[in-house]
C-alpha atoms as a PDB file:
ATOM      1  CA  UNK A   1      37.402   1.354  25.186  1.00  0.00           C
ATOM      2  CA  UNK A   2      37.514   4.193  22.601  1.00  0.00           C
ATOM      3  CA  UNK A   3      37.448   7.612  24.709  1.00  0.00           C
ATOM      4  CA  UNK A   4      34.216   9.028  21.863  1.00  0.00           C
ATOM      5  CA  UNK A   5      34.694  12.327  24.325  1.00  0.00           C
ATOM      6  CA  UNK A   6      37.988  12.971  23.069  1.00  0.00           C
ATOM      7  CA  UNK A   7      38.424  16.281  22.131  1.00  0.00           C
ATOM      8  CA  UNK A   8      35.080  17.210  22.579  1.00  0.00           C
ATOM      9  CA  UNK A   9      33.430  20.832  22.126  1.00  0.00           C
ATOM     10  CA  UNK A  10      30.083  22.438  22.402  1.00  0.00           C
ATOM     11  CA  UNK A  11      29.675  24.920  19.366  1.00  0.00           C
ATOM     12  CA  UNK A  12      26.770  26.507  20.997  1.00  0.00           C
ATOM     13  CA  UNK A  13      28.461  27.389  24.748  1.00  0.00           C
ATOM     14  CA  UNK A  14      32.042  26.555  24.089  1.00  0.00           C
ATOM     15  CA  UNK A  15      31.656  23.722  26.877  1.00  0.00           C
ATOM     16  CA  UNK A  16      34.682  21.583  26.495  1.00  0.00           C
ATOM     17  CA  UNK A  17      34.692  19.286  29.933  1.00  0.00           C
ATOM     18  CA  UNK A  18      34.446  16.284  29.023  1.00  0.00           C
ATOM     19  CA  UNK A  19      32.675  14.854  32.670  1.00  0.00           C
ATOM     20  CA  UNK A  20      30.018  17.933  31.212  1.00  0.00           C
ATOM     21  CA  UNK A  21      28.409  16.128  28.563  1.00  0.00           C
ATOM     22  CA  UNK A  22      26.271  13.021  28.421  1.00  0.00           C
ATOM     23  CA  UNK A  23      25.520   9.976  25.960  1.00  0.00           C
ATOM     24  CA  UNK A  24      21.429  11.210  25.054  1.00  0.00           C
ATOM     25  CA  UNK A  25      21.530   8.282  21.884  1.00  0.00           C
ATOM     26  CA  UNK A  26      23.264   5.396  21.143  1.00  0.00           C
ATOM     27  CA  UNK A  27      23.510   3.927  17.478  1.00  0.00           C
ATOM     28  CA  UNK A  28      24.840   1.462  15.496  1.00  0.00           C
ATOM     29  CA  UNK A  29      27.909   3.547  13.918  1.00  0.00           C
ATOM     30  CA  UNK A  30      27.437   6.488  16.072  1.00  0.00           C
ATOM     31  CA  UNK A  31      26.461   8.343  19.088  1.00  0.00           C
ATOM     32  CA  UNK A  32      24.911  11.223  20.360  1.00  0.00           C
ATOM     33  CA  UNK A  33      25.928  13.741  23.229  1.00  0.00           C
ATOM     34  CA  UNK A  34      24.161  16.388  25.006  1.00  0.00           C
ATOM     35  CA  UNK A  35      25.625  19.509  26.419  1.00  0.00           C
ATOM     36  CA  UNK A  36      24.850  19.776  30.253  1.00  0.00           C
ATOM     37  CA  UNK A  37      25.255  23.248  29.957  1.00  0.00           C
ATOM     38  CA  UNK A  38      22.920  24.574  27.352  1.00  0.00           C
ATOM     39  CA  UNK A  39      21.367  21.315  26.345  1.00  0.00           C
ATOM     40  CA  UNK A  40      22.743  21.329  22.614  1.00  0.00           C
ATOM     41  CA  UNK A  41      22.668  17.694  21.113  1.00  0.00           C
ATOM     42  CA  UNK A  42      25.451  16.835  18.666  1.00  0.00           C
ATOM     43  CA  UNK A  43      27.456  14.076  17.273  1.00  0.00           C
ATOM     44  CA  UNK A  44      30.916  13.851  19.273  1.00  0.00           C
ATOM     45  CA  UNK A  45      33.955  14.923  16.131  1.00  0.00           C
ATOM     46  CA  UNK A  46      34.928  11.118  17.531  1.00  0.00           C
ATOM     47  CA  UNK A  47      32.998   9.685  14.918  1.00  0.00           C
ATOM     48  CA  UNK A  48      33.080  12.293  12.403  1.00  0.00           C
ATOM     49  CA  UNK A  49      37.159  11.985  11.523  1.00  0.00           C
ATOM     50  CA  UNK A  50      36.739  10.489   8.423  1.00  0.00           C
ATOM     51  CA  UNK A  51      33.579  12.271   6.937  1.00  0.00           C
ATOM     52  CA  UNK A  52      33.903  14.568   3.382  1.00  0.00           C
ATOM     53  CA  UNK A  53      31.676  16.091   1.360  1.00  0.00           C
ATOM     54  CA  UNK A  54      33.843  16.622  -1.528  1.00  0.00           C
ATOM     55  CA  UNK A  55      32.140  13.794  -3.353  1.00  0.00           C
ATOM     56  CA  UNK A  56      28.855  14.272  -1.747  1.00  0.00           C
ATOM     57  CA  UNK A  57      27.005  13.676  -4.911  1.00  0.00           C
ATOM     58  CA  UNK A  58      28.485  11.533  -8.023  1.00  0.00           C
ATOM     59  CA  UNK A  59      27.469  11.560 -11.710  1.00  0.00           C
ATOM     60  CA  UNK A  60      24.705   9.235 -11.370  1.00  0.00           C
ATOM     61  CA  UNK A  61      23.298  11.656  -8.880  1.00  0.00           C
ATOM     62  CA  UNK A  62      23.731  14.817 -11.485  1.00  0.00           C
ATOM     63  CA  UNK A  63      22.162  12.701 -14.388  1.00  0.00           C
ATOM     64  CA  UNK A  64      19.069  12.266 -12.456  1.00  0.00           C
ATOM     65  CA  UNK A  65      18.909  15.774 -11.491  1.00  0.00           C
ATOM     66  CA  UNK A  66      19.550  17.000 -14.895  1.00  0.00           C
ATOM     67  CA  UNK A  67      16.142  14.721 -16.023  1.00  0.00           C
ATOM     68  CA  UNK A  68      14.431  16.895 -13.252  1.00  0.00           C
ATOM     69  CA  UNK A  69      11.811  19.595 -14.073  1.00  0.00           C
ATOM     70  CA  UNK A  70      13.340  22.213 -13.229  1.00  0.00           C
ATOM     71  CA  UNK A  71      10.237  24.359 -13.163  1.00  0.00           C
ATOM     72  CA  UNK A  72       8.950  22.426 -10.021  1.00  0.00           C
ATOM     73  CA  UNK A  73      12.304  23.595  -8.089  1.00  0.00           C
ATOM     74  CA  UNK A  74      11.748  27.075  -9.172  1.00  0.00           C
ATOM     75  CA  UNK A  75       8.166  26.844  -7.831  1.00  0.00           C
ATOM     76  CA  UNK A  76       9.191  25.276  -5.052  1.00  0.00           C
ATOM     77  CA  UNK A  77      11.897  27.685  -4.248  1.00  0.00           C
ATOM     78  CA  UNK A  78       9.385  30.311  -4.521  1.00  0.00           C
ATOM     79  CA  UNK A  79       8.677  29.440  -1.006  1.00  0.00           C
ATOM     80  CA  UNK A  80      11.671  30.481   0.374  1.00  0.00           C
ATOM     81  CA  UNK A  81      11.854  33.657  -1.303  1.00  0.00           C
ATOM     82  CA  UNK A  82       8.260  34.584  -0.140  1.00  0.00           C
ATOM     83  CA  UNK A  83      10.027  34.719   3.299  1.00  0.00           C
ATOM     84  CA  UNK A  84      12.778  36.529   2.362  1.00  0.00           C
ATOM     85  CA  UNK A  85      11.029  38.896   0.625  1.00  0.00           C
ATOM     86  CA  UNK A  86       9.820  40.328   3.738  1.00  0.00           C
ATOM     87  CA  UNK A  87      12.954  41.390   5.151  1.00  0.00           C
ATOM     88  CA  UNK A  88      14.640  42.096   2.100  1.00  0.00           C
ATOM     89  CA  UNK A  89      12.797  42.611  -1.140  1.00  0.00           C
ATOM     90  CA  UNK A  90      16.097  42.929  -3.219  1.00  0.00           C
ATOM     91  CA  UNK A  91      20.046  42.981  -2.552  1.00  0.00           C
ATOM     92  CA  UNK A  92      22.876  41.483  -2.949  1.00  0.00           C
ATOM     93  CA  UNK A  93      22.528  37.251  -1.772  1.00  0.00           C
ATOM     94  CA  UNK A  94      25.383  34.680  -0.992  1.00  0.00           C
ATOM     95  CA  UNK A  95      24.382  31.083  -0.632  1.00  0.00           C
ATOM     96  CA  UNK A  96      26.562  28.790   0.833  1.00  0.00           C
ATOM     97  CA  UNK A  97      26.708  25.323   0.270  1.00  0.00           C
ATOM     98  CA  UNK A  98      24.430  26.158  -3.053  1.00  0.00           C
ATOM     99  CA  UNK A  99      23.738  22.482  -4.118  1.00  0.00           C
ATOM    100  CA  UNK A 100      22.559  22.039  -7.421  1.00  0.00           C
ATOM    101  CA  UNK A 101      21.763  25.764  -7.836  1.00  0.00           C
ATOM    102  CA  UNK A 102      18.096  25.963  -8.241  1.00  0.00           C
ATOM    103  CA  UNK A 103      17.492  28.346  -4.781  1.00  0.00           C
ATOM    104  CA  UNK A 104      19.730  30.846  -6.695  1.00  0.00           C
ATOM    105  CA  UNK A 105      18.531  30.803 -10.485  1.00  0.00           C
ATOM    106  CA  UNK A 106      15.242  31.330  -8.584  1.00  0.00           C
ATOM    107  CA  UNK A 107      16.842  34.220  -6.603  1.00  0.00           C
ATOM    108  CA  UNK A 108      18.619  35.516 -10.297  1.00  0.00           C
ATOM    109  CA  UNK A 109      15.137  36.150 -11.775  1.00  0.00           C
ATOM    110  CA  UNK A 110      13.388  37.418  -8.940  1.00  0.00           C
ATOM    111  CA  UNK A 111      15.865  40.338  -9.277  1.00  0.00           C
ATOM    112  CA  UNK A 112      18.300  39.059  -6.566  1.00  0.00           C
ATOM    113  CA  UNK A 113      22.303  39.994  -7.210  1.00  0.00           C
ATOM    114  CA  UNK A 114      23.441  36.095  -6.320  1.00  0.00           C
ATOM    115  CA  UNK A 115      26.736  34.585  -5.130  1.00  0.00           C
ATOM    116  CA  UNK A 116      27.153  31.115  -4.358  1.00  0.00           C
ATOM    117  CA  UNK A 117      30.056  28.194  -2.901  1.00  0.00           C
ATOM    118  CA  UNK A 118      29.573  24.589  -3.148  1.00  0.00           C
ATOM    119  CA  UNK A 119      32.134  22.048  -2.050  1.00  0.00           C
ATOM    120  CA  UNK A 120      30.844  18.842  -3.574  1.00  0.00           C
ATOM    121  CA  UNK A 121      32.153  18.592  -7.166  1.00  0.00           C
ATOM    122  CA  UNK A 122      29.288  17.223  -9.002  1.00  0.00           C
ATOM    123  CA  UNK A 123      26.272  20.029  -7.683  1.00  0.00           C
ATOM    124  CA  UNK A 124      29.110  22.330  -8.464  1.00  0.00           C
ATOM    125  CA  UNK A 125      29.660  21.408 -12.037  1.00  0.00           C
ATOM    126  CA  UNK A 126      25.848  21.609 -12.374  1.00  0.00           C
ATOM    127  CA  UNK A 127      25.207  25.007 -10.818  1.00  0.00           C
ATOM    128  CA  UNK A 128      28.464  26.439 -12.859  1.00  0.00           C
ATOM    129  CA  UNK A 129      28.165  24.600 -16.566  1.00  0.00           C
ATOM    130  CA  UNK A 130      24.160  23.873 -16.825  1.00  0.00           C
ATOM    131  CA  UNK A 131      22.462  26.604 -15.307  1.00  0.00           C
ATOM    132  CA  UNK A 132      25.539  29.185 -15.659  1.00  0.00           C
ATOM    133  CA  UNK A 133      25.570  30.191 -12.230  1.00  0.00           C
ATOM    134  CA  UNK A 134      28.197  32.957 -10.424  1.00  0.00           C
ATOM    135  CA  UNK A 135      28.713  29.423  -8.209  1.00  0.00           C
ATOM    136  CA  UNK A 136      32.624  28.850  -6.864  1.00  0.00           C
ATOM    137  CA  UNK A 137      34.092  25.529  -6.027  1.00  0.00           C
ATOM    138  CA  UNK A 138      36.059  26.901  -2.647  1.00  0.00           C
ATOM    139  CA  UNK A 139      36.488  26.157   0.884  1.00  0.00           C
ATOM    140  CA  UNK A 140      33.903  28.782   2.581  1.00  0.00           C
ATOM    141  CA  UNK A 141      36.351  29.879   4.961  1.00  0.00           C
ATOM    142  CA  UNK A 142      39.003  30.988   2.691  1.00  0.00           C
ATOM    143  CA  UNK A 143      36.486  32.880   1.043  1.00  0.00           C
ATOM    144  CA  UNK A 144      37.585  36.718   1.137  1.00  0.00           C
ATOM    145  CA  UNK A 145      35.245  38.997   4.301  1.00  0.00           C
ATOM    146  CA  UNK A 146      35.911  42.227   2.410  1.00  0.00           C
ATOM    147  CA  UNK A 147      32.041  42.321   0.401  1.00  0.00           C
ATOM    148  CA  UNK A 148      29.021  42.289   2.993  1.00  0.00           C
ATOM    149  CA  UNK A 149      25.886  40.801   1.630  1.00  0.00           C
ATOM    150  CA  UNK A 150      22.809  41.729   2.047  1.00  0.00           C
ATOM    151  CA  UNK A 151      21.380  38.360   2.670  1.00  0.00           C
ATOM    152  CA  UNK A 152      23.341  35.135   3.515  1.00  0.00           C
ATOM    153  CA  UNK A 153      21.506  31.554   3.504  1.00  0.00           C
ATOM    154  CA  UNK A 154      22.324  28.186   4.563  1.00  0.00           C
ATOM    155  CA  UNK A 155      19.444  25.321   3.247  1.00  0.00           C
ATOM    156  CA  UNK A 156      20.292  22.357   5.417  1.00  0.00           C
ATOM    157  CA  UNK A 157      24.198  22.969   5.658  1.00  0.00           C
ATOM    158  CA  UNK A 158      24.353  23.762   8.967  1.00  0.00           C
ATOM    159  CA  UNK A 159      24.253  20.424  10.540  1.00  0.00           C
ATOM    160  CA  UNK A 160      26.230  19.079   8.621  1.00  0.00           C
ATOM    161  CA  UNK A 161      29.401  21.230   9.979  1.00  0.00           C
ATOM    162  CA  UNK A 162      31.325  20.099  12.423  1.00  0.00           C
ATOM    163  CA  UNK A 163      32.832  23.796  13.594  1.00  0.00           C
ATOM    164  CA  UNK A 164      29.136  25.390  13.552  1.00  0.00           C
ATOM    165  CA  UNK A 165      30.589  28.712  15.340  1.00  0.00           C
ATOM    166  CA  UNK A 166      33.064  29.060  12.869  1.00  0.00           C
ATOM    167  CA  UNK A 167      30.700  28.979  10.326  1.00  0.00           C
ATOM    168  CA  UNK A 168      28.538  31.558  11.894  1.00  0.00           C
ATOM    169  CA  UNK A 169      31.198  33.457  12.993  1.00  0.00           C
ATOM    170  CA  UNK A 170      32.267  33.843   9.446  1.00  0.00           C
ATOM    171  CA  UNK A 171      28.533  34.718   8.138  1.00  0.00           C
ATOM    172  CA  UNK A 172      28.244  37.397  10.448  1.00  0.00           C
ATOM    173  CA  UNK A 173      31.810  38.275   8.644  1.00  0.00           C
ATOM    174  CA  UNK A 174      30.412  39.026   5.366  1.00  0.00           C
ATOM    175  CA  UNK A 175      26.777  39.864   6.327  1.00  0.00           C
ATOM    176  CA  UNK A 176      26.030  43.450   6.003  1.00  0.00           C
ATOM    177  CA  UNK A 177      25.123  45.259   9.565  1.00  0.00           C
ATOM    178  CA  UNK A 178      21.255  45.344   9.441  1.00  0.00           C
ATOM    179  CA  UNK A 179      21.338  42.567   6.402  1.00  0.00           C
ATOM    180  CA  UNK A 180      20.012  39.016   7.264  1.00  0.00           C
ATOM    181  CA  UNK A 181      21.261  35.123   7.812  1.00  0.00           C
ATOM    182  CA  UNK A 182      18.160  33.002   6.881  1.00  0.00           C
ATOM    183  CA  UNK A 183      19.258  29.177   7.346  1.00  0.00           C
ATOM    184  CA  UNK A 184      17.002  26.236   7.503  1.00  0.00           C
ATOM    185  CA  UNK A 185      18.344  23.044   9.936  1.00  0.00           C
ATOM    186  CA  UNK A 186      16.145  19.905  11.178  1.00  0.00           C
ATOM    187  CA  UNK A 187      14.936  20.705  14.336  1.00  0.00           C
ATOM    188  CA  UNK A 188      15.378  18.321  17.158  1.00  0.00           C
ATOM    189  CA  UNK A 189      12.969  19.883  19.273  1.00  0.00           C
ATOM    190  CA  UNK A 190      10.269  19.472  16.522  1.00  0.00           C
ATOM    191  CA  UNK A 191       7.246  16.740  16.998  1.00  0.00           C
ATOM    192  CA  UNK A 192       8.860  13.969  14.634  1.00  0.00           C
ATOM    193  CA  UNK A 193      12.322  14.488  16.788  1.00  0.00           C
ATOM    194  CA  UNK A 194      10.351  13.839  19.835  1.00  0.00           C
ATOM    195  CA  UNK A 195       8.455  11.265  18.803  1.00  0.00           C
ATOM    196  CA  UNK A 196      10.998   9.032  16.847  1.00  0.00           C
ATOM    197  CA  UNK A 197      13.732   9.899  18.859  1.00  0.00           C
ATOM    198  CA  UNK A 198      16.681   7.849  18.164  1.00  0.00           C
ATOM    199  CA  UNK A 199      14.946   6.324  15.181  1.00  0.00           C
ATOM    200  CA  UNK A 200      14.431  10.004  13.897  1.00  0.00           C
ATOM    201  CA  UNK A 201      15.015   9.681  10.210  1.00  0.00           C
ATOM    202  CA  UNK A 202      16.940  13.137  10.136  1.00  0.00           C
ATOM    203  CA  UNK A 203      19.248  11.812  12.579  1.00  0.00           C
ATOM    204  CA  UNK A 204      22.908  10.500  10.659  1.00  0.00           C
ATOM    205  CA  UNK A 205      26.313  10.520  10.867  1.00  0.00           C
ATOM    206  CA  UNK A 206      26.153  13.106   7.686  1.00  0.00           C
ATOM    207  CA  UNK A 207      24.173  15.305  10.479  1.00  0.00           C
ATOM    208  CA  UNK A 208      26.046  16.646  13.149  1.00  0.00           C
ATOM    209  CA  UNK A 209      24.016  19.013  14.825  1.00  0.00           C
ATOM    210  CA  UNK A 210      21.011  18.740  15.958  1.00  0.00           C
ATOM    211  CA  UNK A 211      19.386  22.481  16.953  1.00  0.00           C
ATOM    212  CA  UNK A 212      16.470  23.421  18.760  1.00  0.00           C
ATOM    213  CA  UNK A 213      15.114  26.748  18.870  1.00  0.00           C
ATOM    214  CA  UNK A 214      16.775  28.047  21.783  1.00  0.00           C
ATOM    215  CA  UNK A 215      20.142  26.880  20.713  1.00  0.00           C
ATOM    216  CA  UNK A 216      20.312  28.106  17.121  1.00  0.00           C
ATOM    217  CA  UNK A 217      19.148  31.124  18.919  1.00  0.00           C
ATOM    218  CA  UNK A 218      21.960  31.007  21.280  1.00  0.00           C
ATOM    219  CA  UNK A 219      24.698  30.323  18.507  1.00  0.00           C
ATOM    220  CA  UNK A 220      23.707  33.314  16.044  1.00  0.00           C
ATOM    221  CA  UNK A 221      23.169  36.013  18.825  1.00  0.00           C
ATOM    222  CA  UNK A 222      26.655  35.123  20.247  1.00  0.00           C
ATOM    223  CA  UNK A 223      27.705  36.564  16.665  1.00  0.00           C
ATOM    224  CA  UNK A 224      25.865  39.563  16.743  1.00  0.00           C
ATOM    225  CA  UNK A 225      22.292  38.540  14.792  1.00  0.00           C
ATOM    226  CA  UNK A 226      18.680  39.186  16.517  1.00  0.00           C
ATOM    227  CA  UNK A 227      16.318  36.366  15.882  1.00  0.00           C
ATOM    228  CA  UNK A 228      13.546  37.472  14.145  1.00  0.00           C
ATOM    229  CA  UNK A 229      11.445  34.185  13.526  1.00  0.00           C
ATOM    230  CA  UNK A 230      11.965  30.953  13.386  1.00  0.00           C
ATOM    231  CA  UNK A 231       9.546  28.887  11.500  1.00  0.00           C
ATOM    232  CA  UNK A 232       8.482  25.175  11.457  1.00  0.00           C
ATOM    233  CA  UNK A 233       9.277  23.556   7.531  1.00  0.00           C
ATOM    234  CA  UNK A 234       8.068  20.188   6.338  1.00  0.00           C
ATOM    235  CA  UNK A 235       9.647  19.851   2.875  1.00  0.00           C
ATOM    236  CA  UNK A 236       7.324  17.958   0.583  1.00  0.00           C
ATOM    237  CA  UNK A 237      10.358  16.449  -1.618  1.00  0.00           C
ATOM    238  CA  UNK A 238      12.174  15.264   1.081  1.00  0.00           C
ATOM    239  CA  UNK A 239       8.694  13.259   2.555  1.00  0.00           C
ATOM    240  CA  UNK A 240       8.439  11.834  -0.716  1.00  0.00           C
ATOM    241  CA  UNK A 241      12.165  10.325  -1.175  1.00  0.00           C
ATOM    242  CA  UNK A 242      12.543   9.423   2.207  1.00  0.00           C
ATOM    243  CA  UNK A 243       9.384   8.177   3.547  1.00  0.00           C
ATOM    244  CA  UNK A 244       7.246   7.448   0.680  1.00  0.00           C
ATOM    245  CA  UNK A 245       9.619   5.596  -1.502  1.00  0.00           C
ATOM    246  CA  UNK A 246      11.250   3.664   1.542  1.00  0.00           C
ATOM    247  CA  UNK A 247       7.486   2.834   2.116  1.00  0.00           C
ATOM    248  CA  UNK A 248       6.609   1.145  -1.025  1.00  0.00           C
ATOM    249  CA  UNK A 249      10.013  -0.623  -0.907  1.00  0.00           C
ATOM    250  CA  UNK A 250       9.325  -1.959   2.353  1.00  0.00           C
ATOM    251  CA  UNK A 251       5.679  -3.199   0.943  1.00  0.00           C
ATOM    252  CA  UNK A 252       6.859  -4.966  -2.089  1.00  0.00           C
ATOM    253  CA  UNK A 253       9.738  -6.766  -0.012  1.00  0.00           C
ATOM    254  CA  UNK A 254       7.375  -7.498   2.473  1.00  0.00           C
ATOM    255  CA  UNK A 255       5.138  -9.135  -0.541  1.00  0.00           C
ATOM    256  CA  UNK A 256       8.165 -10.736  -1.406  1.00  0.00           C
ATOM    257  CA  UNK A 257       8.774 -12.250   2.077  1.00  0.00           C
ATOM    258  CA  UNK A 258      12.230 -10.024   2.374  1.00  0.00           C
ATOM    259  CA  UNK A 259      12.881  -7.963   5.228  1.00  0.00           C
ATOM    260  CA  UNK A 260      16.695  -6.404   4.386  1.00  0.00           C
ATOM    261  CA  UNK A 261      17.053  -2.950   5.655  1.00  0.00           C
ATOM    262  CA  UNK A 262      15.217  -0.476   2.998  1.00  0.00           C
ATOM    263  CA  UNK A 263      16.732   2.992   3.814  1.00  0.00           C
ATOM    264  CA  UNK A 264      20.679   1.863   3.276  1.00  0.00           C
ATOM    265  CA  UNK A 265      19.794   0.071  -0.175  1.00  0.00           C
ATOM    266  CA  UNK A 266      18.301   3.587  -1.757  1.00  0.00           C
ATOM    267  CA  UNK A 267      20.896   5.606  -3.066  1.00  0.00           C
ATOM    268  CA  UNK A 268      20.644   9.227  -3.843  1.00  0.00           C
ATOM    269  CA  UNK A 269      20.274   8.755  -7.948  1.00  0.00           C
ATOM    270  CA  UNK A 270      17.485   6.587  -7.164  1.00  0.00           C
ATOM    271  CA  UNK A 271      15.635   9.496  -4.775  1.00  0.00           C
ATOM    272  CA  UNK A 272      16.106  12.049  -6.702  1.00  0.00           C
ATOM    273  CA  UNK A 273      14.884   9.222 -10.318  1.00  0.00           C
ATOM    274  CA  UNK A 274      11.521   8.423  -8.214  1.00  0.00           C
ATOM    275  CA  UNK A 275      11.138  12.044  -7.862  1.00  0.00           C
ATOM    276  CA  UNK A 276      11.581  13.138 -11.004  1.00  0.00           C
ATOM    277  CA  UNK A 277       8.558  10.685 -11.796  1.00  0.00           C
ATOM    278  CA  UNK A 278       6.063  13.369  -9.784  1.00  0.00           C
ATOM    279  CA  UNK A 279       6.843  16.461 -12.378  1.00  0.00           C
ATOM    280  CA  UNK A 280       7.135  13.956 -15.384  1.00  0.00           C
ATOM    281  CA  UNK A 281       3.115  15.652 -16.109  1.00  0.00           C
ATOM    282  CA  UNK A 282       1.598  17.793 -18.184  1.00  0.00           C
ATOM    283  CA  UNK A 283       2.234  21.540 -16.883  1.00  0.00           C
ATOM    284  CA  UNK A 284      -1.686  21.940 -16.001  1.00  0.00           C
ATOM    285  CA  UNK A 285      -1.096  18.896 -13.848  1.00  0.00           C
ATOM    286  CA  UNK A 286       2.342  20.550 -12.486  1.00  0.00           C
ATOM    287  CA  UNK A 287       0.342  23.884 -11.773  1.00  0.00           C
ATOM    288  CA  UNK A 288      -2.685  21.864  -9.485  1.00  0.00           C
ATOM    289  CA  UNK A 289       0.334  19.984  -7.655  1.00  0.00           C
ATOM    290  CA  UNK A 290       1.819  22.664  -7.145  1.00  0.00           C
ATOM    291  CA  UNK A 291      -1.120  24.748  -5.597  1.00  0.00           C
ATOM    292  CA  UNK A 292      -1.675  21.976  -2.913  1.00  0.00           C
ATOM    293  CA  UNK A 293       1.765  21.336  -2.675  1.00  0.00           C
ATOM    294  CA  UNK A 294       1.753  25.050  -1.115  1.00  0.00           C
ATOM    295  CA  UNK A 295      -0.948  24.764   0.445  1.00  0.00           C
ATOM    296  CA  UNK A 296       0.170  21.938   2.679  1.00  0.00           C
ATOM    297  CA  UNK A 297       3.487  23.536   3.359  1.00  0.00           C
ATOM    298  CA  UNK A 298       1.859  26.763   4.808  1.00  0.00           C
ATOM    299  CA  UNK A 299      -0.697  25.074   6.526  1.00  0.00           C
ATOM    300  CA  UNK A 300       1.852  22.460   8.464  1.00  0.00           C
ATOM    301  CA  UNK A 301       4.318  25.437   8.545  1.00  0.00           C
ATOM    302  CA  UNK A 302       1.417  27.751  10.539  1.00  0.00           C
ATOM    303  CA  UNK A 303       0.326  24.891  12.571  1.00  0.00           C
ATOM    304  CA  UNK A 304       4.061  24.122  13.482  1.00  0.00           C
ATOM    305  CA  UNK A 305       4.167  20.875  12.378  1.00  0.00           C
ATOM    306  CA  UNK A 306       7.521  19.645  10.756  1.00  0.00           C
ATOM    307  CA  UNK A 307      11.078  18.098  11.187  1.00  0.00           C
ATOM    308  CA  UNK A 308      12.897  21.471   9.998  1.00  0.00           C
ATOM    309  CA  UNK A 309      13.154  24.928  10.909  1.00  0.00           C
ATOM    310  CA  UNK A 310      13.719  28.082   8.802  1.00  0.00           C
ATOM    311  CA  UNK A 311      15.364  30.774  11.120  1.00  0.00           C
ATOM    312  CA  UNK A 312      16.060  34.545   9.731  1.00  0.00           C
ATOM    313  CA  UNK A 313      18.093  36.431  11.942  1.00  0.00           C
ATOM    314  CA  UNK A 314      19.121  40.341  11.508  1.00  0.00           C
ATOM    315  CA  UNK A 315      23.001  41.426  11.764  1.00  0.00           C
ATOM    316  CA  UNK A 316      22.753  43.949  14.351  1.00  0.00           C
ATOM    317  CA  UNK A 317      26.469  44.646  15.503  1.00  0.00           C
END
């Protein structure tokens, strides 16, 4: 029997006894463990040996992001810098793992001073060549402590790194003392997590950590930041690739009379093509989705409904 406890380590309490920890889902390919000490759920490294995200997105990928309306990502970034905006109204921002760029050419004309890494090639090449973005294609912890930054943010990267300590430890490095860490992770202890459980759709072997509010509060105080809220986030684009499009696939096989497995047939170009299909409309129709496309976000963010959480967090020593 494979020992999936081998070398195994709690990010969140440093727990590293193996008879400590506990099997909390089992699945197919992978499996999760829970911390006895602090409760922190995560996949064991184990299973994670072989996992990169230099290649995270190929070309097909970029082509159907470059046929995206980029407007709607501004808009939708907007969002995020409505938050941000009330800590910091302005300053110097580094976002790591920047993805395809549009959170920062949103944060460049709002006034923002932005900085960016990305480790998969293709969002790179995007962020760098199409939208001309200060974006570097670098391993994050090689990148030089010696400038502070205002703000520091992490849009679903979090969970996907296997040393999350490190990767805090090395935000607080560069974060300026009384700047801010704003990050955004699915939450396990959300109402979806609960009720799905180990059919959550959040939980992968791309996802390695799975935080709840008192242990992403845990992990950034041990590194010096004071929580200052943590809010619930249901993103709208994510509900529609990966519910609503697995839905109507599931229908027409159904119709059909197939029943193959939906979710591992879509691949990414094919999200992010159906998507593009919503902002493919005339900008008056782009403004009205937009307006109740905010409106449901704030109203299922106040009312705490959602599979995500958006935590800022002040650098205070």
């Amino acid at each position: 029997m494979p020992d999936i406890f081998e070398d195994i380590r709690c990010c969140v309490c440093g727990n590293t006894d193996p008879s400590q920890f506990k099997i909390k889902y089992k699945k197919e390919l992978f499996s999760v463990a829970e911390c006895n000490s602090c409760s922190f759920e995560f996949i064991p490294y184990y299973f994670r040996k072989n996992i990169s995200y230099g290649n995270y997105k190929d070309e097909n990928v970029a082509n159907a992001v470059r046929a995206g309306n980029n407007w709607v990502k501004i808009e939708r970034h907007k969002l995020r810098y409505d938050l941000i905006k009330k800590y910091k109204a302005s300053g110097s921002l580094f976002d790591l793992g920047a993805g395809w760029g549009h959170f920062m050419l949103t944060g460049q004309m709002l006034g923002y001073d932005v900085y960016g890494i990305e480790i998969s090639e293709q969002p790179y090449l995007y962020s760098k060549n199409d939208l001309k973005l200060p974006v570097d294609h670098i391993d994050f912890f090689a990148m030089s402590e010696e400038k502070k930054f205002d703000i520091v943010t992490m849009w679903d990267v979090l969970e996907h790194i296997d040393k999350a300590d490190d990767c805090v430890k090395k935000c607080a490095a560069i974060t300026a003392l009384n700047g801010y860490l704003v990050l955004q992770v699915p939450q396990i202890d959300s109402y979806f997590a609960k009720k799905y459980k180990d059919n959550w759709k959040m939980m992968g072997l791309d996802h390695v950590n799975y935080f709840g509010k008192k242990t992403i509060t845990q992990l950034l105080e041990k590194y010096g930041y004071k929580v200052e809220t943590i809010k619930s986030s249901f993103e709208i684009k994510l509900f529609i690739m990966y519910t609503i499009l697995p839905m109507i696939k599931r229908f027409k096989k159904k119709k059909q009379g197939t029943h193959s497995q939906v979710n591992k047939t879509i691949n990414s170009a094919e999200r992010q093509t159906y998507f593009n299909t919503f902002t493919e409309k005339p900008i008056w129709k782009l403004k009205l989705y937009m307006w109740v496309h905010n409106v449901i976000y704030k109203t299922l963010s106040a009312l705490n409904i959602g599979e995500e959480m958006i935590v800022v967090a002040k650098k205070i020593r």
